[in-house]
Protein backbone atom coordinates (compact mmCIF):
# COMPACT_ATOMS: atom_id res chain seq x y z
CA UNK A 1 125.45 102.06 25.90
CA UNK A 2 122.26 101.91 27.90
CA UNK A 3 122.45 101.12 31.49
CA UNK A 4 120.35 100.49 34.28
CA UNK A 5 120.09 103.11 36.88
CA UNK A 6 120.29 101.22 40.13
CA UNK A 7 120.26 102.64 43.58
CA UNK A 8 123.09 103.33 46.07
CA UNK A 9 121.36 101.17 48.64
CA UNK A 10 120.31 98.35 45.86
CA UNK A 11 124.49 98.36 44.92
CA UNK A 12 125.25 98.73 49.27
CA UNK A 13 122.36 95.94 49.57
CA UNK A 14 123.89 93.86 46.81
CA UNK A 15 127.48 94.14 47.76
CA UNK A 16 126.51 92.98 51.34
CA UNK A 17 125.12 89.72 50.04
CA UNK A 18 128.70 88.77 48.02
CA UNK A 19 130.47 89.78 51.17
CA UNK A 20 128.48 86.80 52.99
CA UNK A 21 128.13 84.56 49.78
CA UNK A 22 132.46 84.78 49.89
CA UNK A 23 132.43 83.27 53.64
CA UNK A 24 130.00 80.52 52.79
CA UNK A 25 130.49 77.03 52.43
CA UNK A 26 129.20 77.28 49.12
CA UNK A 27 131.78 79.61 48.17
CA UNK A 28 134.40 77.87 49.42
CA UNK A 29 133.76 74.33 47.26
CA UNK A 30 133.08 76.79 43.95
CA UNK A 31 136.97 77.87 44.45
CA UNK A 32 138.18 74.79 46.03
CA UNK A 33 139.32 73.62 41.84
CA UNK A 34 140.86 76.96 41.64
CA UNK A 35 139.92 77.05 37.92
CA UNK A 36 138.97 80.44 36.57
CA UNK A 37 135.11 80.48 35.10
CA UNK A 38 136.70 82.44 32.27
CA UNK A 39 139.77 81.62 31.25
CA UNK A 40 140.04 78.59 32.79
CA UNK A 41 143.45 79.33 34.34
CA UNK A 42 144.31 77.77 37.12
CA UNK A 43 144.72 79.98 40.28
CA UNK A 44 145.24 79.21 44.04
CA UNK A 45 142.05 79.05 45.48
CA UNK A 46 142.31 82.11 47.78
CA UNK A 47 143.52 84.75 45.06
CA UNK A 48 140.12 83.12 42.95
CA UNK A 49 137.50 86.52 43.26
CA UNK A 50 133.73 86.63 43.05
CA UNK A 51 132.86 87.59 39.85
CA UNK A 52 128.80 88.67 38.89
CA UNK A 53 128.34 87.22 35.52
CA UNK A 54 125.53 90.65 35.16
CA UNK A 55 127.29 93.22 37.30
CA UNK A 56 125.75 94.77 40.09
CA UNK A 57 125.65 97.93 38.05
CA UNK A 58 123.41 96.44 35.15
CA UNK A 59 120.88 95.10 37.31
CA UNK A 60 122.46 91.47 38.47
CA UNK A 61 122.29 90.56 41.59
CA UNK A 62 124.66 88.88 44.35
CA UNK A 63 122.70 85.40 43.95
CA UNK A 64 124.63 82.13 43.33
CA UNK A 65 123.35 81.61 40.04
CA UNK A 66 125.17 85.29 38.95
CA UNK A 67 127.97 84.65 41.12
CA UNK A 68 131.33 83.15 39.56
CA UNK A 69 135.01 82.47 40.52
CA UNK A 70 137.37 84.54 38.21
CA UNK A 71 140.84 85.22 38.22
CA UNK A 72 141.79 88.94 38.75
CA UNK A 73 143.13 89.24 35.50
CA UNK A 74 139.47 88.44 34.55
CA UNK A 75 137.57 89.94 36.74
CA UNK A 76 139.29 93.42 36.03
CA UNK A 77 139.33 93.11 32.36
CA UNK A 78 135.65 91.94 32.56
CA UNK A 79 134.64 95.10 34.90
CA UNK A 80 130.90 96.09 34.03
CA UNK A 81 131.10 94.03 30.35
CA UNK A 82 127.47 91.68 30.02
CA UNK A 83 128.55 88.35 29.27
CA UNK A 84 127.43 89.34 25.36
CA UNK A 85 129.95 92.32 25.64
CA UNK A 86 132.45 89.66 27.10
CA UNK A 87 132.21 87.09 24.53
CA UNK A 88 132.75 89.62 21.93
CA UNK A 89 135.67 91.41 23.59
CA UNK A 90 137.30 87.89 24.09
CA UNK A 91 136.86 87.16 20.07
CA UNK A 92 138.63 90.62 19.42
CA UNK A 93 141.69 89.49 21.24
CA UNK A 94 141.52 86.02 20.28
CA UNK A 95 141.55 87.70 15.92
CA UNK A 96 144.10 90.09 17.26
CA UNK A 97 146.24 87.62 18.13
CA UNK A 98 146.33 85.78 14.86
């Protein structure tokens, strides 16, 4: 697996902006359903975390357009995972299961 080499300060930088984007108002009406963008569990609002569809370390960016509410379950499960690598990790559990 290739990955992007991305600074200290870019991650420090980036990290900084989801700090502020979680006391927005913005942030606050994306969790207000308490749905998981996931799993679509649903979750009291305040355990909801901020999720970067393209994590920080493979180039995304703290932006609200890369910026989604996930459970923890998720979120941890998820951890670096592109949303390709997602997909394809949920359609392994989901033929597991069967």
């Amino acid at each position: 697996m290739t990955w992007l080499e991305v600074s200290e300060e870019t991650l420090r930088r980036e990290r900084a902006k989801a700090r502020e984007l979680r006391g927005s108002q913005w942030w606050r009406n994306r969790i207000a359903s308490g749905i998981c963008h996931y799993c679509g569990a649903l979750v009291p609002p305040k355990e909801l975390t901020l999720d970067h569809i393209v994590p920080l370390v493979r180039g995304g960016r703290s932006s609200k357009g890369n910026c989604v509410p996930a459970c923890k379950t998720c979120n941890s499960a998820k951890q670096s995972l592109l949303p390709l690598e997602w997909e394809a990790h949920l359609e392994r559990l989901k033929r597991d299961q069967s």
